[in-house]
PDB file of N, CA and C in Angstrom:
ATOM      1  N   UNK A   1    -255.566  27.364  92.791  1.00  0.00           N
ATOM      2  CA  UNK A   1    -254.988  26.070  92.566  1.00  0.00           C
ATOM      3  C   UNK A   1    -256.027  24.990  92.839  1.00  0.00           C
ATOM      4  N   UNK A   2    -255.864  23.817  92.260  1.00  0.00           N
ATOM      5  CA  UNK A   2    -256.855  22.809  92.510  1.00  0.00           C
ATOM      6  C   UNK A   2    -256.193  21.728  93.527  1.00  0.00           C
ATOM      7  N   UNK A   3    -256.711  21.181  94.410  1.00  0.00           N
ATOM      8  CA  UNK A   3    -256.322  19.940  95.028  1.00  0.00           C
ATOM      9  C   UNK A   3    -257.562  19.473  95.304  1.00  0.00           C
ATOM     10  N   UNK A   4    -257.668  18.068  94.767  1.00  0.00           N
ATOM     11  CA  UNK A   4    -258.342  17.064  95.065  1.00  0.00           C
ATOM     12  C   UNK A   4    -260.037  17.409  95.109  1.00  0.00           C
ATOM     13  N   UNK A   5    -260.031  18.054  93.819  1.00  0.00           N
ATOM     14  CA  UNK A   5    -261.208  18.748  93.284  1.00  0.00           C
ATOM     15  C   UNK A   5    -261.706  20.121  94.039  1.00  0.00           C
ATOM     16  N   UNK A   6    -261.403  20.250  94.706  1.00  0.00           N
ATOM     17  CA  UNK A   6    -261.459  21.828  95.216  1.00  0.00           C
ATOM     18  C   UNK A   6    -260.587  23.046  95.140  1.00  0.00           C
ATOM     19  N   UNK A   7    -260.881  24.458  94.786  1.00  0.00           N
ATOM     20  CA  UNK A   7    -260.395  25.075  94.488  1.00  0.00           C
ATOM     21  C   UNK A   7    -259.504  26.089  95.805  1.00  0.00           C
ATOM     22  N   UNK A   8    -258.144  25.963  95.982  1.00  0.00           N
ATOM     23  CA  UNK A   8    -258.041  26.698  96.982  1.00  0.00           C
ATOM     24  C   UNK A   8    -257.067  28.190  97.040  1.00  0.00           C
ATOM     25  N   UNK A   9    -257.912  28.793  97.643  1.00  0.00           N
ATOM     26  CA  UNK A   9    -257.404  30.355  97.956  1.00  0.00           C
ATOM     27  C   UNK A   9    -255.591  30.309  98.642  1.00  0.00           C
ATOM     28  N   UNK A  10    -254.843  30.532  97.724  1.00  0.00           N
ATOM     29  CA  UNK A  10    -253.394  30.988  97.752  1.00  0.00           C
ATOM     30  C   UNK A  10    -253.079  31.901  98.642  1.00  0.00           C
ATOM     31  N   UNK A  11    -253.869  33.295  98.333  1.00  0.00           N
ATOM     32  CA  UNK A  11    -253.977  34.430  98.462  1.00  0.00           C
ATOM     33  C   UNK A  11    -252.529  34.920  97.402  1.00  0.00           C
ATOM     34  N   UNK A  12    -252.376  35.979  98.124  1.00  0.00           N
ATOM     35  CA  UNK A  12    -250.942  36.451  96.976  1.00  0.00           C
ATOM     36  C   UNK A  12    -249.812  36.366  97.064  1.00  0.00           C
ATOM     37  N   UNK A  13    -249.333  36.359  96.253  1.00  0.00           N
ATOM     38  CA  UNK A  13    -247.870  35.627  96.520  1.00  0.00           C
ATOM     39  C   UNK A  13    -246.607  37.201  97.087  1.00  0.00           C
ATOM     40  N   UNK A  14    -245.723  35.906  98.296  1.00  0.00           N
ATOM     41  CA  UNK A  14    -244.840  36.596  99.430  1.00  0.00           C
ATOM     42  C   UNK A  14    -244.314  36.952  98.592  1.00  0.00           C
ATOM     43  N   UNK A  15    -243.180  38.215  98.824  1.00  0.00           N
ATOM     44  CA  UNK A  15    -242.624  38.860  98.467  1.00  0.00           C
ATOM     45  C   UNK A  15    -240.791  37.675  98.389  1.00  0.00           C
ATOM     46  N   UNK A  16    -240.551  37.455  99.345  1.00  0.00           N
ATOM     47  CA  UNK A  16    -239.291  36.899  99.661  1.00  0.00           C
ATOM     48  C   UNK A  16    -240.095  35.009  99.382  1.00  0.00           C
ATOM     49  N   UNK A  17    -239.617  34.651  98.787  1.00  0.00           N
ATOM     50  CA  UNK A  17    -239.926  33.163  98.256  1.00  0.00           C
ATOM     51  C   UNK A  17    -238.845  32.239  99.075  1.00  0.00           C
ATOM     52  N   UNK A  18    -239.718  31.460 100.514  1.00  0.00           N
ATOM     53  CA  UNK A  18    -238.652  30.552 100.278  1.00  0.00           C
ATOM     54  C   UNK A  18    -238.448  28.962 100.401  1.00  0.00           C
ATOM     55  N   UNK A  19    -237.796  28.529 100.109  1.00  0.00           N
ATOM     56  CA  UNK A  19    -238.367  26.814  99.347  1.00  0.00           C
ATOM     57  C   UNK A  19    -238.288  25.990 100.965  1.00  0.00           C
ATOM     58  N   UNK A  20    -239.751  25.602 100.016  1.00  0.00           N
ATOM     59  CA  UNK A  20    -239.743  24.607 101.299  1.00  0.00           C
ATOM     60  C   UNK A  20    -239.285  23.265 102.099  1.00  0.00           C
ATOM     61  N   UNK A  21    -239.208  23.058 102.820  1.00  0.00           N
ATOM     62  CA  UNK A  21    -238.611  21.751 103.317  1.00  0.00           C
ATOM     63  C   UNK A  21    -239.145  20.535 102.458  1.00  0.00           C
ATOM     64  N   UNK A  22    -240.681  20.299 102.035  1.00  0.00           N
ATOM     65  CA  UNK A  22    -240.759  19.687 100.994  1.00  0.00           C
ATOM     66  C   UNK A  22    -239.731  19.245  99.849  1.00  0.00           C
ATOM     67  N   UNK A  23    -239.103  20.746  99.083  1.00  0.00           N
ATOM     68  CA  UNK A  23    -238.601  20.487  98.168  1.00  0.00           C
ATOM     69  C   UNK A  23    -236.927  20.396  98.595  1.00  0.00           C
ATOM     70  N   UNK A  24    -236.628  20.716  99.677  1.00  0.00           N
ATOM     71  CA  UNK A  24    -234.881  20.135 100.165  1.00  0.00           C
ATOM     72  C   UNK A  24    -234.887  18.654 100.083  1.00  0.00           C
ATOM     73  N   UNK A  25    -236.116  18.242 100.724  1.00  0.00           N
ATOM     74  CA  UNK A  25    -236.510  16.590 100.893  1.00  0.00           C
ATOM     75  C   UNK A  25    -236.173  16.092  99.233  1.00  0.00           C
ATOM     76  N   UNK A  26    -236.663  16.511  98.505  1.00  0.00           N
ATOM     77  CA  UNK A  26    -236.865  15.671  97.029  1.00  0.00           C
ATOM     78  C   UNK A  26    -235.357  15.985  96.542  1.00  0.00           C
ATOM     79  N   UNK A  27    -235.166  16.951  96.953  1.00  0.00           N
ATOM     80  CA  UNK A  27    -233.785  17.322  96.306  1.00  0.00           C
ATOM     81  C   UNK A  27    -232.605  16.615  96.724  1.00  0.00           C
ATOM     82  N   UNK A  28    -232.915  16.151  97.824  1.00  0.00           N
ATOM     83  CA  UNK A  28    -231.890  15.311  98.963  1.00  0.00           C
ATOM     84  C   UNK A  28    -232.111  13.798  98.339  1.00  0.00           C
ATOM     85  N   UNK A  29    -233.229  13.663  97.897  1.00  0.00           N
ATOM     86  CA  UNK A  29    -233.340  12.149  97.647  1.00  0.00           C
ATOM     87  C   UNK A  29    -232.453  11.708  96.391  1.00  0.00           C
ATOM     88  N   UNK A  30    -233.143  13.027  95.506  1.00  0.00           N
ATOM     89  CA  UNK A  30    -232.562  12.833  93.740  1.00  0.00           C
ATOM     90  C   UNK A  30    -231.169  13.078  93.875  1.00  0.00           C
ATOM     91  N   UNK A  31    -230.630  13.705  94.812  1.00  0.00           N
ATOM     92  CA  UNK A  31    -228.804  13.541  94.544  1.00  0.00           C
ATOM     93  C   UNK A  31    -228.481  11.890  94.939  1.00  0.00           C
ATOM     94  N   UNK A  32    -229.065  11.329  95.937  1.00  0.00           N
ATOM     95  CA  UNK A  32    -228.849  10.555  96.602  1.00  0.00           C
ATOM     96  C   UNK A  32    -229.000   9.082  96.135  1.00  0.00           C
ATOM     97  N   UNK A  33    -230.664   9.418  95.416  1.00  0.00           N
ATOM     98  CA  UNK A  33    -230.650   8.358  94.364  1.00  0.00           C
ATOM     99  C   UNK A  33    -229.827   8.049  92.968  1.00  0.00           C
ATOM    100  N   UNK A  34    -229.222   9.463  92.831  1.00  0.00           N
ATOM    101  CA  UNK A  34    -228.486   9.222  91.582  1.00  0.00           C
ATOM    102  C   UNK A  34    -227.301   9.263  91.529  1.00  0.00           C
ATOM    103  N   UNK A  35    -226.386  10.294  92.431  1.00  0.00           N
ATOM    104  CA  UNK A  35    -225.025   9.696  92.534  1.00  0.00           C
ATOM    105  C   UNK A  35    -225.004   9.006  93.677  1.00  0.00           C
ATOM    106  N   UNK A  36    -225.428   8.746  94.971  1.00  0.00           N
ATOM    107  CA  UNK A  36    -224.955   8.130  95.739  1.00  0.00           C
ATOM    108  C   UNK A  36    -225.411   6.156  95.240  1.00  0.00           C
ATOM    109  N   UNK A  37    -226.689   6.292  94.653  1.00  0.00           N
ATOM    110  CA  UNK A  37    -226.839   5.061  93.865  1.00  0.00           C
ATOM    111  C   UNK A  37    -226.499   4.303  92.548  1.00  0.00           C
ATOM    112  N   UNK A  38    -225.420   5.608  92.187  1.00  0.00           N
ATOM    113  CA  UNK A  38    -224.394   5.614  91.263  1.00  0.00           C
ATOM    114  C   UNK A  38    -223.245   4.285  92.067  1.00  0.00           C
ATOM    115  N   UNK A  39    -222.981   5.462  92.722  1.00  0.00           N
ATOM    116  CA  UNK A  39    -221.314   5.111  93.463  1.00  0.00           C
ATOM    117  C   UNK A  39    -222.020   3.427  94.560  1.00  0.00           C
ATOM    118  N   UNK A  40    -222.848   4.020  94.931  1.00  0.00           N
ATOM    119  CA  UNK A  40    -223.099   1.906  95.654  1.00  0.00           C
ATOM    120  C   UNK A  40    -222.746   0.948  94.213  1.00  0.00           C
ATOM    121  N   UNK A  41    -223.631   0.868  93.496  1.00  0.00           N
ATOM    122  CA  UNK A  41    -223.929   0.075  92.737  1.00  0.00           C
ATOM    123  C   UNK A  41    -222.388  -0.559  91.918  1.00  0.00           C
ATOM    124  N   UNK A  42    -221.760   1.078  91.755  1.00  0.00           N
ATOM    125  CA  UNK A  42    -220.398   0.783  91.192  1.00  0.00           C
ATOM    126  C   UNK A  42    -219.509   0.176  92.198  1.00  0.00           C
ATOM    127  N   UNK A  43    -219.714   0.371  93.414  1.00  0.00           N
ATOM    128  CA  UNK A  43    -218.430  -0.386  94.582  1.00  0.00           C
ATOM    129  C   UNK A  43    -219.090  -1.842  94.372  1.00  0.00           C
ATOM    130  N   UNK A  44    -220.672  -1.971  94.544  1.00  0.00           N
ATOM    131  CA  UNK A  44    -220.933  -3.530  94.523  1.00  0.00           C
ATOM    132  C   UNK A  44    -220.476  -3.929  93.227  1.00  0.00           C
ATOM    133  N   UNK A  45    -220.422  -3.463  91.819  1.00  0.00           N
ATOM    134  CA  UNK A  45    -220.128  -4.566  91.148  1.00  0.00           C
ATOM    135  C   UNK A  45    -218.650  -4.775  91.006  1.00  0.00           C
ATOM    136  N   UNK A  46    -217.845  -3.843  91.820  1.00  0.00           N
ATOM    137  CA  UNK A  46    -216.337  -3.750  91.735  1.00  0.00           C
ATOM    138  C   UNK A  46    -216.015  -4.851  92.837  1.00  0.00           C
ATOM    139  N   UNK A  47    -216.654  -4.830  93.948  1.00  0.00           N
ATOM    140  CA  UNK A  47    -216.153  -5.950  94.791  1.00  0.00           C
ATOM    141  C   UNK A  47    -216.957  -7.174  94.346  1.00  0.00           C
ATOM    142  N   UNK A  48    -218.142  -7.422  93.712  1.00  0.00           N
ATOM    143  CA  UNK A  48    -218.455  -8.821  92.984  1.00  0.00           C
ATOM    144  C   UNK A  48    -216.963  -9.185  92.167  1.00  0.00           C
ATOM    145  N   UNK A  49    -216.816  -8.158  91.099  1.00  0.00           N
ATOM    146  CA  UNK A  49    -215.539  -8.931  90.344  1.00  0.00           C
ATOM    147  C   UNK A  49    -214.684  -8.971  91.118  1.00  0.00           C
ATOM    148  N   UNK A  50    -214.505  -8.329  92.146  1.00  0.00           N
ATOM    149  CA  UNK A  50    -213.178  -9.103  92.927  1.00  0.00           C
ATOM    150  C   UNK A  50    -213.234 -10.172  93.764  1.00  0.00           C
ATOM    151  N   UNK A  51    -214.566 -10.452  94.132  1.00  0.00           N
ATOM    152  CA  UNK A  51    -214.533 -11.603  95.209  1.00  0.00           C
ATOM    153  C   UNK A  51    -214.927 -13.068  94.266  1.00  0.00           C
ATOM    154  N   UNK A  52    -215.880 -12.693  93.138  1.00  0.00           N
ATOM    155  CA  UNK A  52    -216.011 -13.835  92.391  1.00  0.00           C
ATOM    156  C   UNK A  52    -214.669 -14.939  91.868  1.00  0.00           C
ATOM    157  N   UNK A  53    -215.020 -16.515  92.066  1.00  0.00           N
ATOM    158  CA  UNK A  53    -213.564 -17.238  91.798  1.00  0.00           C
ATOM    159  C   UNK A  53    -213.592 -17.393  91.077  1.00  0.00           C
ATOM    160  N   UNK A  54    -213.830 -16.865  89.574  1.00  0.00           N
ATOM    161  CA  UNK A  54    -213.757 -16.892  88.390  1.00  0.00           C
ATOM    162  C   UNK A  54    -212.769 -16.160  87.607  1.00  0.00           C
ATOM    163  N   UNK A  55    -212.634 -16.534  86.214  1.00  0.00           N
ATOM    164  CA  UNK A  55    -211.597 -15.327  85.449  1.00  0.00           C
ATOM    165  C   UNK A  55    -211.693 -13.895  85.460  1.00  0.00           C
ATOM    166  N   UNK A  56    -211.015 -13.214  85.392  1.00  0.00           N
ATOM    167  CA  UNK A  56    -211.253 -11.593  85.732  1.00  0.00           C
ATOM    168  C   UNK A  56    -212.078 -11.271  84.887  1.00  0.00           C
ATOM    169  N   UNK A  57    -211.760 -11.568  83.574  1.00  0.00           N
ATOM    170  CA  UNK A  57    -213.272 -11.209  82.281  1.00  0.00           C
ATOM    171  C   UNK A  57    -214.353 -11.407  82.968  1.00  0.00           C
ATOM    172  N   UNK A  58    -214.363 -12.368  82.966  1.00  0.00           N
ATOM    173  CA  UNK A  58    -215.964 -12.812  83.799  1.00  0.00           C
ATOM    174  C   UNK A  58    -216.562 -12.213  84.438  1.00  0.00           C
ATOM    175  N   UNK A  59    -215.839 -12.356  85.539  1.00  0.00           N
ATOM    176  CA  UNK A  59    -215.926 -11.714  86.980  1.00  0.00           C
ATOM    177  C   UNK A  59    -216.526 -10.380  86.516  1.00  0.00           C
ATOM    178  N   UNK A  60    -215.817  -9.509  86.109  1.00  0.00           N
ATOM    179  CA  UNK A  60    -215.866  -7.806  85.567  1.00  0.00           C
ATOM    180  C   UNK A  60    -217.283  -7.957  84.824  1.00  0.00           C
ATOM    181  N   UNK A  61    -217.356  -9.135  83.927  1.00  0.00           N
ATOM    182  CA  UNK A  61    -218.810  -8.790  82.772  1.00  0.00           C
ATOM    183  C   UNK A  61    -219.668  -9.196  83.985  1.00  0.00           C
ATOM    184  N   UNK A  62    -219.853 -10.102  84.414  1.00  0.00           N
ATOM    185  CA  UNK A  62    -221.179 -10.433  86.094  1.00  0.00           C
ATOM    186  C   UNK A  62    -221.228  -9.074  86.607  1.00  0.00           C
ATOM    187  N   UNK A  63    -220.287  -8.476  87.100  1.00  0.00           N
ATOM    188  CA  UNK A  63    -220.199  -7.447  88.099  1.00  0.00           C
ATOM    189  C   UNK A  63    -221.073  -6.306  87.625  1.00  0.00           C
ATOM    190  N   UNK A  64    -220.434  -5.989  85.983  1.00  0.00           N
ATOM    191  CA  UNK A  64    -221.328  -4.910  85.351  1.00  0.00           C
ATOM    192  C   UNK A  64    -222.402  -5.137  84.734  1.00  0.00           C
ATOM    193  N   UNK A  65    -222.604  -6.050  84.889  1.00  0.00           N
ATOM    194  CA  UNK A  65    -224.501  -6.708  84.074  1.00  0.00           C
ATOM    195  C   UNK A  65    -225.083  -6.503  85.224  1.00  0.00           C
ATOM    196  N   UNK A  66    -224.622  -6.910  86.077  1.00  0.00           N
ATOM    197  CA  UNK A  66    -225.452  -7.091  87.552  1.00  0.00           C
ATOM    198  C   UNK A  66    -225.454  -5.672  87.967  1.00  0.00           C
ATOM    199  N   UNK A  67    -224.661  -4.546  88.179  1.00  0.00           N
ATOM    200  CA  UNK A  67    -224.871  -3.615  88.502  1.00  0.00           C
ATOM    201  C   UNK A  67    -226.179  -2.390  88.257  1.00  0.00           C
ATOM    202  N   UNK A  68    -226.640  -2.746  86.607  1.00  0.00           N
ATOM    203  CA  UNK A  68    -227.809  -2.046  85.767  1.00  0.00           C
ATOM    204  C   UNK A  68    -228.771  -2.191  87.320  1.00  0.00           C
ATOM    205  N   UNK A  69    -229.869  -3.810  87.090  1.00  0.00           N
ATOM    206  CA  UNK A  69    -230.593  -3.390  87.881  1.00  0.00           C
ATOM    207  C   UNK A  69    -230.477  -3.083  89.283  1.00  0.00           C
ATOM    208  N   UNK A  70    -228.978  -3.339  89.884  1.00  0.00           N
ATOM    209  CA  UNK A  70    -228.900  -3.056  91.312  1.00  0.00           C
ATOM    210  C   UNK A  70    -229.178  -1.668  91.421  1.00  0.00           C
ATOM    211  N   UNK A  71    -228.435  -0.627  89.991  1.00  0.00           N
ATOM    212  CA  UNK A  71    -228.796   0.709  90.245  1.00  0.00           C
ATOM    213  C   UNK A  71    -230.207   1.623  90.178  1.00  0.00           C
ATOM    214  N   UNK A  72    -231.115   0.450  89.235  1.00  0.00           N
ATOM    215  CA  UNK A  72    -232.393   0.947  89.002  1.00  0.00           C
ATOM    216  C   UNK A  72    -233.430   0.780  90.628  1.00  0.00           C
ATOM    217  N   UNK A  73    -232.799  -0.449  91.309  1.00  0.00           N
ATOM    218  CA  UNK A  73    -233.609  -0.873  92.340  1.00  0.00           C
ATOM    219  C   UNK A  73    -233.090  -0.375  93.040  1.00  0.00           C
ATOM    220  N   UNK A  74    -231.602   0.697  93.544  1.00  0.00           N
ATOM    221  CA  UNK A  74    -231.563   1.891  94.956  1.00  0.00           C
ATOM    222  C   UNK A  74    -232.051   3.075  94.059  1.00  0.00           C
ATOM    223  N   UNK A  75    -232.565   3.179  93.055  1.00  0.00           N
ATOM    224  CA  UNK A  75    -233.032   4.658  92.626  1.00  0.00           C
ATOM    225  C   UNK A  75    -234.489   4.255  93.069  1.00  0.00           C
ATOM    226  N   UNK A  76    -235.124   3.661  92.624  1.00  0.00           N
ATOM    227  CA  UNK A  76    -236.570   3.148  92.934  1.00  0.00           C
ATOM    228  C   UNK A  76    -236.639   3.354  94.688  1.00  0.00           C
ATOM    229  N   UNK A  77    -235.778   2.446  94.979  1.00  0.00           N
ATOM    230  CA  UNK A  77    -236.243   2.372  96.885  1.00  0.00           C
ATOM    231  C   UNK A  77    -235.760   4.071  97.065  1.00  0.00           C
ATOM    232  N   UNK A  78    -235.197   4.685  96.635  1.00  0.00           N
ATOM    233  CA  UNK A  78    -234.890   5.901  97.582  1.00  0.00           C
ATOM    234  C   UNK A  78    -236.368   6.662  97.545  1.00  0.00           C
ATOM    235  N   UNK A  79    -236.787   6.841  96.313  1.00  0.00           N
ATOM    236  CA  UNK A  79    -238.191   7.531  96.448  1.00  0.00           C
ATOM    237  C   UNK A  79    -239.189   6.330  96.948  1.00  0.00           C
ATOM    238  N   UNK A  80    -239.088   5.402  97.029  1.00  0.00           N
ATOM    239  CA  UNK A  80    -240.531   4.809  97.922  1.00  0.00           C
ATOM    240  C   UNK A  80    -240.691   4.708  99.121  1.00  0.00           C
ATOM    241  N   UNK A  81    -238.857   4.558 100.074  1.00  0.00           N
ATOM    242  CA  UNK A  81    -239.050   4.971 101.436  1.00  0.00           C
ATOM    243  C   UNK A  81    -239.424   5.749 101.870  1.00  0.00           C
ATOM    244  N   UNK A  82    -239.901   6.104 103.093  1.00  0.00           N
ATOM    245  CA  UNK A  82    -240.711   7.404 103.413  1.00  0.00           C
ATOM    246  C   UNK A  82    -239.514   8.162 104.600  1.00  0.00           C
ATOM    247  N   UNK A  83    -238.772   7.240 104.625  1.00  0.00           N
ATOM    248  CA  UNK A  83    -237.407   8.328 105.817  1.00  0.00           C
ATOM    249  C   UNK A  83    -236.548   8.384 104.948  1.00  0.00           C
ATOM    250  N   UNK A  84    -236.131  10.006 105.035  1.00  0.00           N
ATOM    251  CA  UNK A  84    -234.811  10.457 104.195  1.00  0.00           C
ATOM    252  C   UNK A  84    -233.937   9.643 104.928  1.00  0.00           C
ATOM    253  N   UNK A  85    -233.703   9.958 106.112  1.00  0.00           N
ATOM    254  CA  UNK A  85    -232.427  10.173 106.695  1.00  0.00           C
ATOM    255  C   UNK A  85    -232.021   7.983 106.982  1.00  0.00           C
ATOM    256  N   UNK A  86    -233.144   7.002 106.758  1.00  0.00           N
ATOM    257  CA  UNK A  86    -232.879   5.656 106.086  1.00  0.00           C
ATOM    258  C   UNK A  86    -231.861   5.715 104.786  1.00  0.00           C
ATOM    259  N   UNK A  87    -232.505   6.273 103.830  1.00  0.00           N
ATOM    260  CA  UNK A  87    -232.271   6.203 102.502  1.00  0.00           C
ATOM    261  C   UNK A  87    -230.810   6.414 102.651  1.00  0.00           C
ATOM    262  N   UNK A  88    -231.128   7.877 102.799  1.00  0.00           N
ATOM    263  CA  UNK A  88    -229.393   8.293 102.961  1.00  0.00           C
ATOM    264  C   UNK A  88    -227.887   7.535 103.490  1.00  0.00           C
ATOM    265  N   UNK A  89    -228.132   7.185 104.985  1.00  0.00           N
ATOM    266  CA  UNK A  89    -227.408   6.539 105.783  1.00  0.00           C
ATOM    267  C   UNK A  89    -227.179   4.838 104.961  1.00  0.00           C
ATOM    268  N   UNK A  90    -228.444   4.326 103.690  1.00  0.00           N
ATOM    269  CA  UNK A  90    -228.356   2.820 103.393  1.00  0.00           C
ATOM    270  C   UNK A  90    -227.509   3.230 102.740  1.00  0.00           C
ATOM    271  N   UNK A  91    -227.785   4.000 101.457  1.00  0.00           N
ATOM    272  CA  UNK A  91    -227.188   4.328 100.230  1.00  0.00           C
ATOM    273  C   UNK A  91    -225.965   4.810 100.470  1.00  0.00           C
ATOM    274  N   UNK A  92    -225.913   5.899 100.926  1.00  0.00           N
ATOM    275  CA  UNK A  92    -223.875   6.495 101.119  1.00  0.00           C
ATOM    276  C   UNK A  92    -223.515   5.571 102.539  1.00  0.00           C
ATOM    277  N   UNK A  93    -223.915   5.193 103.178  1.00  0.00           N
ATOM    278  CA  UNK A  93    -223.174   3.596 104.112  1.00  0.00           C
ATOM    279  C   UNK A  93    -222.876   2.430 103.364  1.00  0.00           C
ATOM    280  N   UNK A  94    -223.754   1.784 102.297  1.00  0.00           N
ATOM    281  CA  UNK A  94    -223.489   0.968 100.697  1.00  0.00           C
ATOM    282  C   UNK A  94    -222.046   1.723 100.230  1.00  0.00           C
ATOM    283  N   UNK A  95    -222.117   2.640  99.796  1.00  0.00           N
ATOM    284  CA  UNK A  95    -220.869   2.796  98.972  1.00  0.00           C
ATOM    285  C   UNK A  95    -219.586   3.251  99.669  1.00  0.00           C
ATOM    286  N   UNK A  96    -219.823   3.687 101.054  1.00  0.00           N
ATOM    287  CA  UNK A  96    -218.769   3.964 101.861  1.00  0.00           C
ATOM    288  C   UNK A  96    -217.831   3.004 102.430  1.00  0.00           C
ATOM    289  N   UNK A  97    -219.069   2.112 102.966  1.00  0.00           N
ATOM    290  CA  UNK A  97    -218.438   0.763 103.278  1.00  0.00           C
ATOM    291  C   UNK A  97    -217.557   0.101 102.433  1.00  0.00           C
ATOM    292  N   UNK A  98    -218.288  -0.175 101.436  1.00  0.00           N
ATOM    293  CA  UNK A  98    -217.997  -0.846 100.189  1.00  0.00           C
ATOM    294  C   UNK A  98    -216.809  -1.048  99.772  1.00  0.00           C
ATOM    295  N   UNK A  99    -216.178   0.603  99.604  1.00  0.00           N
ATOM    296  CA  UNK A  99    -215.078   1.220  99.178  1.00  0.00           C
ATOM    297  C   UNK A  99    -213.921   0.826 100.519  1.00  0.00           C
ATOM    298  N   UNK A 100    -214.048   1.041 101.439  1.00  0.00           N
ATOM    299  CA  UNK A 100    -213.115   0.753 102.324  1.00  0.00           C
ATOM    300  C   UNK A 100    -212.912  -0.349 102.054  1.00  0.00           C
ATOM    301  N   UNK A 101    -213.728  -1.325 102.022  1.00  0.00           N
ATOM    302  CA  UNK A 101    -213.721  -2.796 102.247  1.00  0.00           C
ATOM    303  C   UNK A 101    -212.875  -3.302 100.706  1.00  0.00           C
ATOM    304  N   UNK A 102    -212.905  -2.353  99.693  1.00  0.00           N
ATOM    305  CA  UNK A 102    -212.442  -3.003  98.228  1.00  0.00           C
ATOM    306  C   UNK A 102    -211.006  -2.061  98.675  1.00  0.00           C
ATOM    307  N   UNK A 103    -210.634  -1.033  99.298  1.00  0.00           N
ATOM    308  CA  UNK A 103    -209.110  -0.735  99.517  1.00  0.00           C
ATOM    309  C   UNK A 103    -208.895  -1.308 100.290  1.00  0.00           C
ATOM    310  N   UNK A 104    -209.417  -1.996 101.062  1.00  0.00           N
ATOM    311  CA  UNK A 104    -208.430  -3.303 102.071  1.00  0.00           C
ATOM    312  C   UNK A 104    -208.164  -4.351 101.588  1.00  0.00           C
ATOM    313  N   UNK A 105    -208.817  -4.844 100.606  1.00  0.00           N
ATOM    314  CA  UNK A 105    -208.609  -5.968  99.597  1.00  0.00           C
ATOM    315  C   UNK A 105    -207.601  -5.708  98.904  1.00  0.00           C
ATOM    316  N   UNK A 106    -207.428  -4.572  98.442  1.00  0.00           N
ATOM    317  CA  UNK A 106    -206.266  -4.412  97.318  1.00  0.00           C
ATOM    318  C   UNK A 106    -207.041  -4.716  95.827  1.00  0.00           C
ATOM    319  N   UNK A 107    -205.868  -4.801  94.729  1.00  0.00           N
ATOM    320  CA  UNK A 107    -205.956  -5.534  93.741  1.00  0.00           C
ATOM    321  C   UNK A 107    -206.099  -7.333  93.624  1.00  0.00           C
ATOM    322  N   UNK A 108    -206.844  -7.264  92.425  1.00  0.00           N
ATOM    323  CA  UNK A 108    -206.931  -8.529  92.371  1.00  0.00           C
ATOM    324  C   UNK A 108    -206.055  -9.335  91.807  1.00  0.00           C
ATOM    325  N   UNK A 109    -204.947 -10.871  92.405  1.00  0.00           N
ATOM    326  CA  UNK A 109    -204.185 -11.151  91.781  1.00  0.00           C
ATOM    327  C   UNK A 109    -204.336 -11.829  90.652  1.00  0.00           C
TER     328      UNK A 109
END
């Protein structure tokens, strides 16, 4: 294999393969960035249209325009932070919260 212009001795490959903490890490992020930065993004633009004092149309079109890049910018931060266990706790604490906080509200009248 090559790293960083040098060639390095593997030796042969284990019999029993098993994945490394490396790749639980990436794997933990990409669920995390994608549904858990799914589900934030969707509670924030659900409680924008509900808290905004505007017409419900409105409100709803702000909420879901605004949601695009909120979801591109927690997919982005999850891989640039360097602590899982940040990412995790922002992102599913974002949509956990969120959600409680939009069933205590109720519907909007």
């Amino acid at each position: 294999m090559f790293m960083h212009g040098r060639i390095l001795n593997t030796g042969p490959i284990p019999k029993s393969r098993k994945v490394r903490p490396l790749v639980w890490s990436m794997a933990c992020r990409s669920v995390t960035a994608l549904i858990g930065g799914y589900a934030a993004a969707a509670v924030l633009a659900t409680l924008l249209a509900r808290l905004l004092p505007i017409a419900r149309i409105e409100a709803t079109s702000w909420g879901m325009i605004l949601s695009f890049p909120v979801y591109a910018s927690i997919g982005l931060w999850c891989f640039h932070e360097h602590r899982l266990a940040r990412v995790a706790a922002a992102v599913w604490g974002t949509a956990i919260v969120g959600g409680a906080l939009l069933w205590s509200l109720g519907v909007r009248p």
